[in-house]
C-alpha atoms as a PDB file:
ATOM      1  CA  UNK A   1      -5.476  29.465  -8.193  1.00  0.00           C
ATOM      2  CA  UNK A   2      -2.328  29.168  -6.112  1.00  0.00           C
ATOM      3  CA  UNK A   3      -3.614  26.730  -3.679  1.00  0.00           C
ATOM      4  CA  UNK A   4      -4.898  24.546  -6.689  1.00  0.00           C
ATOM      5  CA  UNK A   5      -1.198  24.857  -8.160  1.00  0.00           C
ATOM      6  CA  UNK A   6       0.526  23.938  -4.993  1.00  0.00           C
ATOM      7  CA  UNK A   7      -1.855  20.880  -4.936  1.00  0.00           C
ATOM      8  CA  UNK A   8      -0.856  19.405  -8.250  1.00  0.00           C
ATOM      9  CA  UNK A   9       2.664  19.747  -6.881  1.00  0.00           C
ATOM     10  CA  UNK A  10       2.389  18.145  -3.631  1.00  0.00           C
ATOM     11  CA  UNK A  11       0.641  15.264  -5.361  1.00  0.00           C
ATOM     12  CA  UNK A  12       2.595  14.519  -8.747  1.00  0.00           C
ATOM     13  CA  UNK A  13       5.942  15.226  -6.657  1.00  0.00           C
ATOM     14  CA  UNK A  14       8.090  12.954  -4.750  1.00  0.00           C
ATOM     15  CA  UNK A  15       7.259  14.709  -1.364  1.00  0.00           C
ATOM     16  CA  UNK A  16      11.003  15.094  -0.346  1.00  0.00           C
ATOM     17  CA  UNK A  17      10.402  18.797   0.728  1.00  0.00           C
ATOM     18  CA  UNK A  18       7.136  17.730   3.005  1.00  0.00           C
ATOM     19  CA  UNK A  19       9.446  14.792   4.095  1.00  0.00           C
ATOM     20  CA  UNK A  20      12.038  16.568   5.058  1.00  0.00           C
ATOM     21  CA  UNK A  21       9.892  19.656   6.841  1.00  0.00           C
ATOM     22  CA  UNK A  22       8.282  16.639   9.102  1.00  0.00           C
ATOM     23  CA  UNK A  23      11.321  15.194   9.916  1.00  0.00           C
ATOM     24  CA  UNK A  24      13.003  18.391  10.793  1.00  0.00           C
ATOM     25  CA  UNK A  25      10.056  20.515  11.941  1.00  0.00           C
ATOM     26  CA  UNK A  26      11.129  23.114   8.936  1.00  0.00           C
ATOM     27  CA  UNK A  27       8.519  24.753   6.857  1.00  0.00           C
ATOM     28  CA  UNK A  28       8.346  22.885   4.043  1.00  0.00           C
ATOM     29  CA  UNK A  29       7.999  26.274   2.074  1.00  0.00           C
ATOM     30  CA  UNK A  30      11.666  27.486   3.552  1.00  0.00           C
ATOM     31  CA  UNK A  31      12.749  23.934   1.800  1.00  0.00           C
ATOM     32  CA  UNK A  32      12.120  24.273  -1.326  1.00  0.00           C
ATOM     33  CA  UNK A  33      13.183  27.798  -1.275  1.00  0.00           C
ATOM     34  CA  UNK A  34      16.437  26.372  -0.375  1.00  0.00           C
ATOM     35  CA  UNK A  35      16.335  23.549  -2.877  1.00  0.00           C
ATOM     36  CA  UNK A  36      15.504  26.518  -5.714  1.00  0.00           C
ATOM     37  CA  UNK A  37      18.183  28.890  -4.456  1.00  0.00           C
ATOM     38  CA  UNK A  38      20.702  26.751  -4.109  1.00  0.00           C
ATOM     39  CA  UNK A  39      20.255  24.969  -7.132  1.00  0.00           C
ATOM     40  CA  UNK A  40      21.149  28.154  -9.181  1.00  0.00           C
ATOM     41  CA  UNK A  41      24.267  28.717  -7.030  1.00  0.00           C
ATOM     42  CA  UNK A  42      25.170  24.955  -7.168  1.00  0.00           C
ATOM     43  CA  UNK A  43      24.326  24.210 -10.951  1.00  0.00           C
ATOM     44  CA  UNK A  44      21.874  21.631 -10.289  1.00  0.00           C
ATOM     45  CA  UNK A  45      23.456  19.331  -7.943  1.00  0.00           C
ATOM     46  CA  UNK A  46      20.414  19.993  -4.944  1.00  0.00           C
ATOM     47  CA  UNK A  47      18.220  18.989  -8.218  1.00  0.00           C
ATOM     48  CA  UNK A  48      20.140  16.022  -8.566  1.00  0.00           C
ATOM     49  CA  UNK A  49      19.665  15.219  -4.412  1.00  0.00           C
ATOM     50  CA  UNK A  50      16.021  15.752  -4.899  1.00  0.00           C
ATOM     51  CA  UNK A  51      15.630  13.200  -7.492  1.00  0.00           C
ATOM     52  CA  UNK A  52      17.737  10.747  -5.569  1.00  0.00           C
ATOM     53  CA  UNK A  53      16.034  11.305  -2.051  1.00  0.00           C
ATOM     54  CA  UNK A  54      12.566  10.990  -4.609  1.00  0.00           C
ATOM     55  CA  UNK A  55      13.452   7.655  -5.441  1.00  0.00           C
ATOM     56  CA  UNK A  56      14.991   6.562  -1.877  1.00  0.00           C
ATOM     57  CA  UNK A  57      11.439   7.621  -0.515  1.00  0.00           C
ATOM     58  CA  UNK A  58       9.406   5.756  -3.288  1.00  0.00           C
ATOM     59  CA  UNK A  59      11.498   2.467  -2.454  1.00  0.00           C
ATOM     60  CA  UNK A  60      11.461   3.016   0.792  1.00  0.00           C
ATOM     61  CA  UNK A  61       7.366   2.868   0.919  1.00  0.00           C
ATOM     62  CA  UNK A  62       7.397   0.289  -1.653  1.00  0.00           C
ATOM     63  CA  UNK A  63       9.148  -1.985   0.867  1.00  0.00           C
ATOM     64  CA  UNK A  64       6.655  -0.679   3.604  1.00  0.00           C
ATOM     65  CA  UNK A  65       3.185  -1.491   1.425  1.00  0.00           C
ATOM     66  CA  UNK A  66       5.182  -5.226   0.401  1.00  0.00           C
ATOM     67  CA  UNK A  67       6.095  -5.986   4.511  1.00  0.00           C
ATOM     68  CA  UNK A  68       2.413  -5.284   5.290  1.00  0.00           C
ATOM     69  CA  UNK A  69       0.881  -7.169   2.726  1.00  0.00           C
ATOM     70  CA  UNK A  70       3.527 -10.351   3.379  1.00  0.00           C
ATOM     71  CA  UNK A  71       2.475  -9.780   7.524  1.00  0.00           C
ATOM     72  CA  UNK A  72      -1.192  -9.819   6.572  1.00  0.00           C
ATOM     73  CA  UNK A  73      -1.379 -13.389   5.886  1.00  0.00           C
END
């Protein structure tokens, strides 16, 4: 039940948390932890990072997928 929770997560979410524990070699686990903690402490302003990084990351591969389809021709 928890595994098919942390699924729906991981795949309806932006992936900043897995992005960030690659990049870092954190577990991705101890970052959201962090993100939740400190977004009671900080009044929402790590929720407001995580949507912005969400978006960075979706344009980001948007540009990827549109470079490899222009360098397939």
């Amino acid at each position: 039940m928890i595994q098919r929770i942390l699924t729906f997560f991981e795949r309806y979410s932006f992936g900043v948390c897995t992005y960030l524990g690659e990049r870092f070699n954190v577990s991705i686990a101890k970052i959201r932890l962090f993100f939740i903690y400190s977004s009671f402490l900080a009044v929402g302003f790590p929720l407001a990072f995580y949507f912005f990084a969400g978006i960075v990351l979706d344009v980001r591969n948007y540009i990827k997928r549109m470079h490899a389809r222009v360098m397939d021709w």
